[in-house]
Protein backbone atom coordinates (compact mmCIF):
# COMPACT_ATOMS: atom_id res chain seq x y z
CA UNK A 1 -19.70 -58.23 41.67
CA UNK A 2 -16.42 -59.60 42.88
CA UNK A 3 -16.07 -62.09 40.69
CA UNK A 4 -12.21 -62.38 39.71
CA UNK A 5 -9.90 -60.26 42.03
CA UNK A 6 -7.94 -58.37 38.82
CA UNK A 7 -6.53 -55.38 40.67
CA UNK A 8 -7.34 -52.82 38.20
CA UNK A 9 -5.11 -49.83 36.89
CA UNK A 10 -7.05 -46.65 39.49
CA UNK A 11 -8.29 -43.58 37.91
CA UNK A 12 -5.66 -40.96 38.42
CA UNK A 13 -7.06 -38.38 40.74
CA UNK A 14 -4.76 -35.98 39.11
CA UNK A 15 -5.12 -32.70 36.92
CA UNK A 16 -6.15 -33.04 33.40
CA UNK A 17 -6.04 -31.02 30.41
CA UNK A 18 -8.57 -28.23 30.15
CA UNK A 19 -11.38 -28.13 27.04
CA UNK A 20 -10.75 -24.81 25.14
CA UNK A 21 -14.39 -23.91 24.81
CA UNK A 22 -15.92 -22.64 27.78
CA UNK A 23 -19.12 -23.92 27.89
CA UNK A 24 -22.60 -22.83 30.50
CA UNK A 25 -21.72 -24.24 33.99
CA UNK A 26 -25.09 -25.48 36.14
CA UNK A 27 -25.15 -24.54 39.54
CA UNK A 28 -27.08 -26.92 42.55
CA UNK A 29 -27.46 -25.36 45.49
CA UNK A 30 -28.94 -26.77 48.72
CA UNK A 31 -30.76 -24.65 50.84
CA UNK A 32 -31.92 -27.18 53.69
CA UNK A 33 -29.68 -27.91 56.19
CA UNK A 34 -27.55 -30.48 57.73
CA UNK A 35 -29.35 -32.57 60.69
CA UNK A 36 -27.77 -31.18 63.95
CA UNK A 37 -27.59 -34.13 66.71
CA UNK A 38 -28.25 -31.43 69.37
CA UNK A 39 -31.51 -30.34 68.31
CA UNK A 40 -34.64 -32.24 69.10
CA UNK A 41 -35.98 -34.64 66.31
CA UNK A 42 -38.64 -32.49 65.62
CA UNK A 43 -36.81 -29.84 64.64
CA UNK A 44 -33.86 -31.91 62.33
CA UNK A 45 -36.76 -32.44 60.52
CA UNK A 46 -38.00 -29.50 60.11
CA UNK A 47 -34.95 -28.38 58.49
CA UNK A 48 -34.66 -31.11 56.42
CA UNK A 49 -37.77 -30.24 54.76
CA UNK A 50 -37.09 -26.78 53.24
CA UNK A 51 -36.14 -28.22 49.56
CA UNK A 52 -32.76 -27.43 47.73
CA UNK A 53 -33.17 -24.90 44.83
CA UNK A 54 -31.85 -25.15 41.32
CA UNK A 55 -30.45 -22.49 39.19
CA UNK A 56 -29.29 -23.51 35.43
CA UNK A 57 -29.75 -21.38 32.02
CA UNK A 58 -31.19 -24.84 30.29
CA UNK A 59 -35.20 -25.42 30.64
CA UNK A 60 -35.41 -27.41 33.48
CA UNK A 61 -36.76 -30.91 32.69
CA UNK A 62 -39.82 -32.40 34.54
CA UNK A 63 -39.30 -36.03 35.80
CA UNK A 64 -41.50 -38.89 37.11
CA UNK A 65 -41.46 -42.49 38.16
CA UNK A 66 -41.07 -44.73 36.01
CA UNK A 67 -44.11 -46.88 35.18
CA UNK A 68 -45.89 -48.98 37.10
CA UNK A 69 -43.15 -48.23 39.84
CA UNK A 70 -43.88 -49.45 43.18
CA UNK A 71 -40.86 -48.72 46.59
CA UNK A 72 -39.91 -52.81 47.38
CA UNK A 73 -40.93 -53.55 51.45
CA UNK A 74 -37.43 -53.33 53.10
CA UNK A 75 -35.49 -56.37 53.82
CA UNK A 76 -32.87 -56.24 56.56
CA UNK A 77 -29.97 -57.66 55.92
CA UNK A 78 -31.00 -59.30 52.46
CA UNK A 79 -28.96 -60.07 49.63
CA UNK A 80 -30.78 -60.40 46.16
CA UNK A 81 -29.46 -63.42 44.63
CA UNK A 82 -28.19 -61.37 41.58
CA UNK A 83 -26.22 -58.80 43.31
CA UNK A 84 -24.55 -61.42 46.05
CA UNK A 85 -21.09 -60.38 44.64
CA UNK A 86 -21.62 -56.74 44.08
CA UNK A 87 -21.75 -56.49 47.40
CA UNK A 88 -18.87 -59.36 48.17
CA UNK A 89 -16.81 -57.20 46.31
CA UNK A 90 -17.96 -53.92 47.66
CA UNK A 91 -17.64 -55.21 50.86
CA UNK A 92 -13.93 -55.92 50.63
CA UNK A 93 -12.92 -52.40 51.39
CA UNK A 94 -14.04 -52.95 55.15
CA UNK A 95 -10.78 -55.44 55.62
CA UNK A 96 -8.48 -53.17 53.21
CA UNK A 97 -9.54 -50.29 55.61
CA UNK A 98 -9.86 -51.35 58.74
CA UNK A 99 -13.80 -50.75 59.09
CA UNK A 100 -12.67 -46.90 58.92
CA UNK A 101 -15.98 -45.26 57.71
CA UNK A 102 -18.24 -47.60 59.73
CA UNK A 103 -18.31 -46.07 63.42
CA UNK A 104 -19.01 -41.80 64.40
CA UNK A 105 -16.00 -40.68 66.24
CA UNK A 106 -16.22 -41.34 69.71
CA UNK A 107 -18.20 -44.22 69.48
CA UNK A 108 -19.39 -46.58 72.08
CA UNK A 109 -21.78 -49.98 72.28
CA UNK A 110 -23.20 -51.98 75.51
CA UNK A 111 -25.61 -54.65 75.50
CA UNK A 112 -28.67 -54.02 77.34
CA UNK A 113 -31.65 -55.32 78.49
CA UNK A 114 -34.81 -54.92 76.58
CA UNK A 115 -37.09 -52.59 78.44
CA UNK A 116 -33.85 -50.28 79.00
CA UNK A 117 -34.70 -48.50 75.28
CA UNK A 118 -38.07 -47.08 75.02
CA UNK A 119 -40.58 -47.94 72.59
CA UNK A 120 -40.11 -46.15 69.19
CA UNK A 121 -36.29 -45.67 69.71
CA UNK A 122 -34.37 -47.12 66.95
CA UNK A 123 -30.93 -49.63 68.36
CA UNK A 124 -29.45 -53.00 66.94
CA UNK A 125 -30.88 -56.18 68.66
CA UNK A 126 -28.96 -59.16 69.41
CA UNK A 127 -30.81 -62.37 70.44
CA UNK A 128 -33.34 -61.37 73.60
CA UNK A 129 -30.79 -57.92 74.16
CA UNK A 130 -30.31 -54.51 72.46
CA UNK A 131 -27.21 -52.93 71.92
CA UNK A 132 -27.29 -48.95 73.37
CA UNK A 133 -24.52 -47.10 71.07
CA UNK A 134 -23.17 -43.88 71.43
CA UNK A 135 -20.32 -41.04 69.80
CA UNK A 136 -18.85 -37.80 70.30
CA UNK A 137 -19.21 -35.59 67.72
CA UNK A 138 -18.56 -32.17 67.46
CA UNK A 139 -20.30 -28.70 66.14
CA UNK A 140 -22.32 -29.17 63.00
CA UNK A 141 -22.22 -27.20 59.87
CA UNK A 142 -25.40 -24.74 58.97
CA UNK A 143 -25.17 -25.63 55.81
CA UNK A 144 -23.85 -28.95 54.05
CA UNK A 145 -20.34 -29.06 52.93
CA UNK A 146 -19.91 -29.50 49.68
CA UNK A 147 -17.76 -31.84 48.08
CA UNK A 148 -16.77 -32.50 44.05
CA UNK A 149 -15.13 -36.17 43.74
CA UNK A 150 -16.12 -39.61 42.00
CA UNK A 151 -16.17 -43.06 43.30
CA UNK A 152 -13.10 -44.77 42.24
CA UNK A 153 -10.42 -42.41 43.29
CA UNK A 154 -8.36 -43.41 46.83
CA UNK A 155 -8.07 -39.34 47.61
CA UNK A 156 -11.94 -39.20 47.28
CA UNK A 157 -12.59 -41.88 49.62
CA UNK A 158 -10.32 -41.06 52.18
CA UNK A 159 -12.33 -37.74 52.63
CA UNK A 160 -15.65 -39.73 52.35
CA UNK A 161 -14.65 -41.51 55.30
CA UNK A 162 -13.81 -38.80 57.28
CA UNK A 163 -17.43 -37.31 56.34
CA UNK A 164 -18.66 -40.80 58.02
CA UNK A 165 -16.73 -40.44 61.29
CA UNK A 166 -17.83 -37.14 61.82
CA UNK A 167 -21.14 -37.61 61.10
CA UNK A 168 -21.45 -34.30 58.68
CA UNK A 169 -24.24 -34.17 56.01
CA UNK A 170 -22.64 -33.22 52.43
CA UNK A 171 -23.65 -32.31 49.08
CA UNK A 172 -21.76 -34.40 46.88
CA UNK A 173 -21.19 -32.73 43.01
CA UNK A 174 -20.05 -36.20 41.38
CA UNK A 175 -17.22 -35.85 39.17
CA UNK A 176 -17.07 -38.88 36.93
CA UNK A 177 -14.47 -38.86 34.17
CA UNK A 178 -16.17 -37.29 30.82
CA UNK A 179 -18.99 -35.78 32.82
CA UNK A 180 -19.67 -32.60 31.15
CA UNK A 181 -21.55 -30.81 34.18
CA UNK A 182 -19.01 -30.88 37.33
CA UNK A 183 -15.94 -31.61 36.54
CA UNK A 184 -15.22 -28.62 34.25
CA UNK A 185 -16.86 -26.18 37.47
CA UNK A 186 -13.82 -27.30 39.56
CA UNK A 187 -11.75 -26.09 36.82
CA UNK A 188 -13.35 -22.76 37.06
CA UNK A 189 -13.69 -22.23 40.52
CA UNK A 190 -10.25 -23.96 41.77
CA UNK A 191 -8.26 -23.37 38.31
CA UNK A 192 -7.45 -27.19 37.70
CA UNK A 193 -9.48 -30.46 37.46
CA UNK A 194 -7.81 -32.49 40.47
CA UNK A 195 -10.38 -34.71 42.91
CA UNK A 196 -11.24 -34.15 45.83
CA UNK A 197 -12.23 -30.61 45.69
CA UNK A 198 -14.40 -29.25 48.79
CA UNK A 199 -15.99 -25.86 49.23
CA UNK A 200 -17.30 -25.11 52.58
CA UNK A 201 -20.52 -23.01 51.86
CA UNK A 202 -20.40 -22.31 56.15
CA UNK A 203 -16.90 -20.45 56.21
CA UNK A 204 -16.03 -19.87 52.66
CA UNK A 205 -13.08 -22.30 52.53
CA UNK A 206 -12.56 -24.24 49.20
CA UNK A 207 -9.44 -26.34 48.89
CA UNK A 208 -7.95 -29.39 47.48
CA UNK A 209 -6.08 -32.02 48.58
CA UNK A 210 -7.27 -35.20 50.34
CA UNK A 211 -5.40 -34.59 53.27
CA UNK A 212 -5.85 -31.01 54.36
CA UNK A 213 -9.49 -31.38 53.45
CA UNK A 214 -9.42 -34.07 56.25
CA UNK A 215 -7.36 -31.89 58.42
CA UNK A 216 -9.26 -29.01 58.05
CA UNK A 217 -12.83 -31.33 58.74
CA UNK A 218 -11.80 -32.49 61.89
CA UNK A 219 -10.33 -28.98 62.79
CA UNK A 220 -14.11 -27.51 62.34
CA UNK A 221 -16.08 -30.13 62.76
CA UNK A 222 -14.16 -33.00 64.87
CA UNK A 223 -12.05 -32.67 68.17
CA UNK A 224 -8.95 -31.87 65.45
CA UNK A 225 -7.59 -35.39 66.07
CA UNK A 226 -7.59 -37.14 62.38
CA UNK A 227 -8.04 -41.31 62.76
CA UNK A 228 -5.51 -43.57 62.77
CA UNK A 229 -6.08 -45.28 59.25
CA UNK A 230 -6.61 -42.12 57.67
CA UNK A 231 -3.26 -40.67 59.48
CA UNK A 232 -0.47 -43.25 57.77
CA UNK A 233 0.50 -41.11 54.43
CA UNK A 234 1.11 -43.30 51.32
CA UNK A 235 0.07 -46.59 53.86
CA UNK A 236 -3.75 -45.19 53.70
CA UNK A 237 -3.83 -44.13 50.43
CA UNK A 238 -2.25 -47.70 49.33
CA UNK A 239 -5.22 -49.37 51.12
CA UNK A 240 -7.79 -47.16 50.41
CA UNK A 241 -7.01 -48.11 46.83
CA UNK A 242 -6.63 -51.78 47.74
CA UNK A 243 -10.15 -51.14 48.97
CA UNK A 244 -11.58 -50.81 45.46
CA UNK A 245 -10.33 -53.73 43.73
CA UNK A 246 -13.83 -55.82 44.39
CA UNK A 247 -15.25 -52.83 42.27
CA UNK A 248 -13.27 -52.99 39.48
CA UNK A 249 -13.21 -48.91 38.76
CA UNK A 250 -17.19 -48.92 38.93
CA UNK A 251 -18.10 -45.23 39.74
CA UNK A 252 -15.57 -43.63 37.49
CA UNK A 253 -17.01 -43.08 34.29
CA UNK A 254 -19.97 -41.26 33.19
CA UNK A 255 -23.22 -42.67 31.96
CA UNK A 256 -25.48 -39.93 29.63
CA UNK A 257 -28.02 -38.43 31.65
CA UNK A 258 -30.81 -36.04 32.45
CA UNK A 259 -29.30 -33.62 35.19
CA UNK A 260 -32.73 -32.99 38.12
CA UNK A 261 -33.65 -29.48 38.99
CA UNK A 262 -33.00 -30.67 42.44
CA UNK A 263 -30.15 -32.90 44.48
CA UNK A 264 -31.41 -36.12 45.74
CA UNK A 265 -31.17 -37.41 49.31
CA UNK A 266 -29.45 -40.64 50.30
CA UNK A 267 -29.02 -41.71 53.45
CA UNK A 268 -25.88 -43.58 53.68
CA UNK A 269 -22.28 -43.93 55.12
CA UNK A 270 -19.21 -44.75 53.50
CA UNK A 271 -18.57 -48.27 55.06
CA UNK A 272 -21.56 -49.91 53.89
CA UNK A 273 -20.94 -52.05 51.08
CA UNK A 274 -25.20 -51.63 49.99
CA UNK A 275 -24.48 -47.81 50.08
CA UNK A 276 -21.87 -47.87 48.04
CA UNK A 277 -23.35 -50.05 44.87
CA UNK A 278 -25.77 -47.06 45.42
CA UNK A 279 -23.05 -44.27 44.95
CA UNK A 280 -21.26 -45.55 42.13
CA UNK A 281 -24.46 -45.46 39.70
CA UNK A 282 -25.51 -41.90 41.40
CA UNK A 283 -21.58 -41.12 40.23
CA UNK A 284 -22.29 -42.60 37.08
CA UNK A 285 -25.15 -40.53 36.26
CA UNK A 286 -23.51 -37.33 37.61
CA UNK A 287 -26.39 -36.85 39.53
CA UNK A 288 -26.00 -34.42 42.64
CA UNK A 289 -27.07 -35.97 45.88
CA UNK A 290 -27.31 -35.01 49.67
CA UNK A 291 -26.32 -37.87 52.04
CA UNK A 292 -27.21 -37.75 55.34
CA UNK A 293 -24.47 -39.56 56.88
CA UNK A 294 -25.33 -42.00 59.40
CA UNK A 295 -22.60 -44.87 60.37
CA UNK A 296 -22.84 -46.45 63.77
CA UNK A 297 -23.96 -43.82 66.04
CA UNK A 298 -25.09 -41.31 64.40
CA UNK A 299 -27.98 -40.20 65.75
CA UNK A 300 -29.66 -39.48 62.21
CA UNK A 301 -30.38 -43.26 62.68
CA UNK A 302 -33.11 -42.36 65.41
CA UNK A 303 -34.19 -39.61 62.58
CA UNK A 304 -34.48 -41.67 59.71
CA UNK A 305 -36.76 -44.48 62.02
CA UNK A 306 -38.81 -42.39 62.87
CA UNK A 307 -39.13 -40.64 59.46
CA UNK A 308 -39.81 -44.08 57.97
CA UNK A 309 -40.65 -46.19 60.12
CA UNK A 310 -37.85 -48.50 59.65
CA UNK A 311 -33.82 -47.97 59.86
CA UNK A 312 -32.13 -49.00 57.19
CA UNK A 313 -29.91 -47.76 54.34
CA UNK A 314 -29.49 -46.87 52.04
CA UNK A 315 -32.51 -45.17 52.00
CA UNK A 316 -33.58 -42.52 48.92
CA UNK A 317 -35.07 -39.27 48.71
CA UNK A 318 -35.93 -37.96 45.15
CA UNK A 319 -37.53 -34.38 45.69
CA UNK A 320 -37.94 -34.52 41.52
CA UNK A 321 -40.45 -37.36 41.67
CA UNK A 322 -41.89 -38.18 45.10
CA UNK A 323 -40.24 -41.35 45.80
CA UNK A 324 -39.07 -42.44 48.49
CA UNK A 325 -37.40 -46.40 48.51
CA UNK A 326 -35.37 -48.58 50.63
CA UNK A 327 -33.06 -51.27 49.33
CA UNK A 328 -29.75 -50.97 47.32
CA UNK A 329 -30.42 -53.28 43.90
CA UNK A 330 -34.01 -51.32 43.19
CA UNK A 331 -32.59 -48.04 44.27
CA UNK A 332 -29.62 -48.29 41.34
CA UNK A 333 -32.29 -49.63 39.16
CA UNK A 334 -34.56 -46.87 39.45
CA UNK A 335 -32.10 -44.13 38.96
CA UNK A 336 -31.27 -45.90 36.07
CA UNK A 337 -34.46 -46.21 34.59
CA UNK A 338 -35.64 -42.25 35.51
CA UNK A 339 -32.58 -40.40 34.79
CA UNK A 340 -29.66 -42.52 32.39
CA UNK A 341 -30.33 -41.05 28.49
């Protein structure tokens, strides 16, 4: 919730002192991969459907629903009347950041008339038109890239946006503070705990560093032009920390729980303000997710309606129990309820 604008102290996104012990390290791994805008739909999903494998030393747990658990009917463009300033407040970061996050590179709207979109292609309707958007994006990576970070860090989000804009699918390792599972792996494989940390399973590039992650993104992935709000130095990390005060450090600290044999799926983007009430309790949790980014644009959006049936996000996948659910509030609730200790 908003509630009071406090502008909180933000989590340093710095290195930290190292535990002494070393300790057994699990390892997620995600085998399908990411939905390529230049194949046919039938084929994105085809790839989408080989599963991610798990390999850990620990028995792996089995997990189900909770009880009595039933997906809510979507509800486009609802509020539930508890979570009206969660999602004020989350929704903040749009003016902080310029709506950087919201639109694929390269993209385009035009109004329309209605029999100008055929019948089971997904687009935004306004009054008796429909709104035909497009974007330029570039090639797409095999595999997803994979990226260690938490919510409430400016650095982190800076890169999250540039994952919306280019419309790449990632496997996000969540690195809450305390988390025993993720954090202390960057330590290993970089040699210090500092946030972002991205490992690109497609060219065997790790690095850190918020900016030359970006650089190197839109180098590989973009037209190797970085976006003007996430181009301004200290001015864009200022605001992308600005853009966190209606969340109060939510997403930074870690919440006991029961790490899943396999990554869940969320379809989301960084500039929705339902997504992100989403992310900070899948942060919390330390619970290692695939998004399948999809701001205005993306053509995943054409995927996921047909997939569903429906367009909206965020929308979750849980390969560990079956489920698959629309709307933000029950979403956080349910990952609550099957995986918090």
């Amino acid at each position: 919730m908003m509630g009071v604008l406090n502008i909180p102290k933000l989590p340093l996104c710095s290195p930290v002192s190292l535990p002494k012990q070393s300790r057994p390290f699990v390892s997620i791994k995600a085998s399908s991969e990411s939905s390529n805008s230049q194949a046919n739909p039938a084929s994105t999903r085809a790839k989408e459907e080989q599963k991610p494998s798990f390999a850990s030393s620990s028995t792996v747990t089995t997990f189900a629903p909770p009880p009595n658990f039933k997906p809510p009917e979507p509800k486009r463009f609802a509020v539930r009347p508890d979570k009206t300033w969660d999602i004020v407040g989350a929704a903040l970061a749009l003016f902080f950041r310029w709506g950087t996050g919201v639109f694929v590179s390269g993209y385009s709207a035009s109004l329309v008339s209605e029999n100008e979109i055929p019948p089971g292609q997904y687009c935004l309707e306004l009054g008796g038109s429909k709104v035909k958007e497009t974007s330029k994006i570039g090639p797409r990576p095999e595999k997803p890239i994979e990226i260690y970070e938490f919510e409430s860090c400016p650095f982190c989000r800076k890169v999250r946006e540039i994952v919306a804009v280019l419309d790449i699918d990632v496997l996000f390792y969540p690195c809450p503070k305390n988390g025993p599972n993720f954090r202390p792996k960057v330590a290993q494989m970089g040699g210090k705990q500092l946030f972002p940390y991205m490992v690109d399973p497609n060219t065997g590039v790790s690095m850190y560093e918020s900016d030359e992650i970006i650089k190197y993104l839109v180098g590989k992935y973009g037209d190797g032009s970085v976006p003007l709000m996430l181009s301004l130095g200290l001015l864009t990390t200022l605001t992308a920390g600005f853009a966190m005060i209606g969340r109060m450090g939510k997403g930074s600290s870690y919440t006991p729980s029961k790490l899943p044999p396999k990554p869940l799926v969320i379809w989301s983007y960084e500039g929705s303000p339902f997504c992100k009430i989403v992310r900070e309790v899948l942060v919390e949790l330390e619970l290692p997710h695939i998004q399948r980014s999809c701001a205005r644009g993306s053509p995943k959006r054409q995927i996921l309606y047909e997939k569903a049936g429906h367009f909206q996000v965020p929308y979750l996948e849980d390969p560990n129990t079956g489920v698959q659910m629309f709307e933000s509030a029950e979403i956080a609730e349910y990952l609550k309820a099957t995986y918090a200790q």
